[in-house]
C-alpha atoms as a PDB file:
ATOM      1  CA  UNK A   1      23.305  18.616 -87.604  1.00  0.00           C
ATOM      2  CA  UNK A   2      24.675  18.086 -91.497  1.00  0.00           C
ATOM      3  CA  UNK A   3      28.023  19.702 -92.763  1.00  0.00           C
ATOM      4  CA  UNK A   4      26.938  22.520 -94.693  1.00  0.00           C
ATOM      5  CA  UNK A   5      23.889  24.083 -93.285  1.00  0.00           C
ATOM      6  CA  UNK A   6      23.185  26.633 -91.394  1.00  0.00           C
ATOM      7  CA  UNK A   7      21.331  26.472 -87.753  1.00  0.00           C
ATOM      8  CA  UNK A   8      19.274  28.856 -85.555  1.00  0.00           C
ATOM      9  CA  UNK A   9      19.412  27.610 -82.103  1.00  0.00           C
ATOM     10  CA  UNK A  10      15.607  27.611 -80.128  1.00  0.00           C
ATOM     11  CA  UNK A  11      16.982  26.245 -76.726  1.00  0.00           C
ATOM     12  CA  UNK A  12      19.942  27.000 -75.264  1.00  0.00           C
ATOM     13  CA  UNK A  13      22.331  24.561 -74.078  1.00  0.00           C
ATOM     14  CA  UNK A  14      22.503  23.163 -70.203  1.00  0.00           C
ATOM     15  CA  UNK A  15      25.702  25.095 -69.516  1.00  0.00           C
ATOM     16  CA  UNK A  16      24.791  28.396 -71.592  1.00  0.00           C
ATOM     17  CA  UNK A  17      27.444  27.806 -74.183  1.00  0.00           C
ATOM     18  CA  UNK A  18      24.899  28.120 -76.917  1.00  0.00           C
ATOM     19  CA  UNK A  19      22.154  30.734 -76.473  1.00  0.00           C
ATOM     20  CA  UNK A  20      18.732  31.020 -78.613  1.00  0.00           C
ATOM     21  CA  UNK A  21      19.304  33.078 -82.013  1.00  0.00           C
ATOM     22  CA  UNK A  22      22.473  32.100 -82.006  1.00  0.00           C
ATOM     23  CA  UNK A  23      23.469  31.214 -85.693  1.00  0.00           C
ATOM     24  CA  UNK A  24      26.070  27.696 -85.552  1.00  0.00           C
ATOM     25  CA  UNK A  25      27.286  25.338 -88.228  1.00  0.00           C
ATOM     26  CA  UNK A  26      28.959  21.824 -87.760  1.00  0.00           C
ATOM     27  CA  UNK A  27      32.578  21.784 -89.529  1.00  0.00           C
ATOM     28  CA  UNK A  28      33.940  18.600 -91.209  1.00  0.00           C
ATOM     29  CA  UNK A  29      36.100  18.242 -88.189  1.00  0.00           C
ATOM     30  CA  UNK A  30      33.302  18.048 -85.982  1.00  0.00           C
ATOM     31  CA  UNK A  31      33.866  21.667 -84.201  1.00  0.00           C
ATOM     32  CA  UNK A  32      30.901  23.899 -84.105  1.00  0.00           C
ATOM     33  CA  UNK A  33      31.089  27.499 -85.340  1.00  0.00           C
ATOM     34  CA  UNK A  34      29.080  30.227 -83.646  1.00  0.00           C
ATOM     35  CA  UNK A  35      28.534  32.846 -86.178  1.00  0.00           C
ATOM     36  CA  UNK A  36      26.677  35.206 -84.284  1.00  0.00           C
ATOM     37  CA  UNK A  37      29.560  35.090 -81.400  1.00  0.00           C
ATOM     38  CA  UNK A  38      32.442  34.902 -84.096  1.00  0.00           C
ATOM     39  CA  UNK A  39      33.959  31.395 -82.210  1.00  0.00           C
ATOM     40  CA  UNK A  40      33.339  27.893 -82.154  1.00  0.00           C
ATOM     41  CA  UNK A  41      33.331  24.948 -80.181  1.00  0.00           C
ATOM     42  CA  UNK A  42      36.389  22.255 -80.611  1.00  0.00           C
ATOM     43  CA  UNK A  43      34.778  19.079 -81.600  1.00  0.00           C
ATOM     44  CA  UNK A  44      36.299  17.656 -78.131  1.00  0.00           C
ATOM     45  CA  UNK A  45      33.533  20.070 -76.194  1.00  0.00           C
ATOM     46  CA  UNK A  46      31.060  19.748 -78.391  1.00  0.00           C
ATOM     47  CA  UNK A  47      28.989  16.964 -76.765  1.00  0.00           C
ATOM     48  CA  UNK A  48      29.043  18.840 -73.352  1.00  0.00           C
ATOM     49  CA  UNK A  49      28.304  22.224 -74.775  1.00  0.00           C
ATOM     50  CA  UNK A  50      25.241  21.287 -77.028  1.00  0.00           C
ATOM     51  CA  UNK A  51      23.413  19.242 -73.872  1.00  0.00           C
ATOM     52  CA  UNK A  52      19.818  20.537 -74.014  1.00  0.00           C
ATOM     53  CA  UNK A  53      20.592  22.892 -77.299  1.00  0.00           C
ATOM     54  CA  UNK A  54      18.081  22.471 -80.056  1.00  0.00           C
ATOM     55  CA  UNK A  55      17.831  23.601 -83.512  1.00  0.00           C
ATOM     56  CA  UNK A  56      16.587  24.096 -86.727  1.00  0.00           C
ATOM     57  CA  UNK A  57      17.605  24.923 -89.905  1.00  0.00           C
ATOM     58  CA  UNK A  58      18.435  28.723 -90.379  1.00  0.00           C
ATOM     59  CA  UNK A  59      15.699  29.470 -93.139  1.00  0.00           C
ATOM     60  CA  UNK A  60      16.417  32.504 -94.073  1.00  0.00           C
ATOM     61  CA  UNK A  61      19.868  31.831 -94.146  1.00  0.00           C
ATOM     62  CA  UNK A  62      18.898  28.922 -96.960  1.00  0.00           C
ATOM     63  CA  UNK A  63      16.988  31.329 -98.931  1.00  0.00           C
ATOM     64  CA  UNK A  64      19.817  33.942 -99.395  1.00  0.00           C
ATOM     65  CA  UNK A  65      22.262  31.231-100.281  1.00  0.00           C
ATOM     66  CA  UNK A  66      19.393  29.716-102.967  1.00  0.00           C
ATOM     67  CA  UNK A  67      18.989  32.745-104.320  1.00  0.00           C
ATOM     68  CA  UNK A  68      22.855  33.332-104.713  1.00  0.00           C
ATOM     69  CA  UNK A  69      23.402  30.203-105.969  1.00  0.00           C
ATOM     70  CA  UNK A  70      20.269  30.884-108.740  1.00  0.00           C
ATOM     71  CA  UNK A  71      22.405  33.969-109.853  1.00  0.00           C
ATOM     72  CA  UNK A  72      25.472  32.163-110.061  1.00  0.00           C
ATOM     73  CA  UNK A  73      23.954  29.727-112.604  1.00  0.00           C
ATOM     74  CA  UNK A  74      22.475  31.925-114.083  1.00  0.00           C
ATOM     75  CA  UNK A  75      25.178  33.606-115.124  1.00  0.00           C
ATOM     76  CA  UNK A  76      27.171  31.114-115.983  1.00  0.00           C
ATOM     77  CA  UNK A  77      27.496  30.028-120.022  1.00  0.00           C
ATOM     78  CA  UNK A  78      25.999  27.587-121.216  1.00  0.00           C
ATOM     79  CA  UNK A  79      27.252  24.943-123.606  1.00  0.00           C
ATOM     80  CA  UNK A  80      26.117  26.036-126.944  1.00  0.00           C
ATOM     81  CA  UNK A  81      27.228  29.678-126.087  1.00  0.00           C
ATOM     82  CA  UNK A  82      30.609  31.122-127.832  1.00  0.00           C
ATOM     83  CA  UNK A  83      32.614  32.740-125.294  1.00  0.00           C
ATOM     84  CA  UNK A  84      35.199  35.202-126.468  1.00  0.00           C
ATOM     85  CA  UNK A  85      38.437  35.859-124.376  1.00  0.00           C
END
């Protein structure tokens, strides 16, 4: 898994920790949040509790942040523009 993406989970993990449809994302300190449970996993459990889990990339979490991030550009100046405070 990469920081900053979002994950759908297709097989849960050997111990249960991580069910299908559940919705995780890896934290630059290695922990694991479960979005869908509203926890996480410290990075110390993390190679016991994701045994068996796989993923893939939450795509319809991707589009709505593409499409936010498209509006947020698009509303943002741009250099030849005269902004008035």
């Amino acid at each position: 898994m990469k920081q900053g993406l979002r994950y759908v989970v297709t097989k849960e993990s050997y111990d249960g920790t991580f069910e299908v449809g559940d919705h995780i994302s890896l934290c630059a300190n290695g922990d694991i949040i479960n979005h869908k449970a509203h926890g996480w996993i410290d990075k110390d459990d993390v190679e016991r509790a994701t045994r068996g889990m796989e993923v893939e990339v939450d795509v319809e979490w991707a589009e709505r942040r593409r499409k936010k991030l498209l509006q947020e550009l698009a509303e943002l100046p741009c250099h030849r523009d005269v902004v008035q405070l």
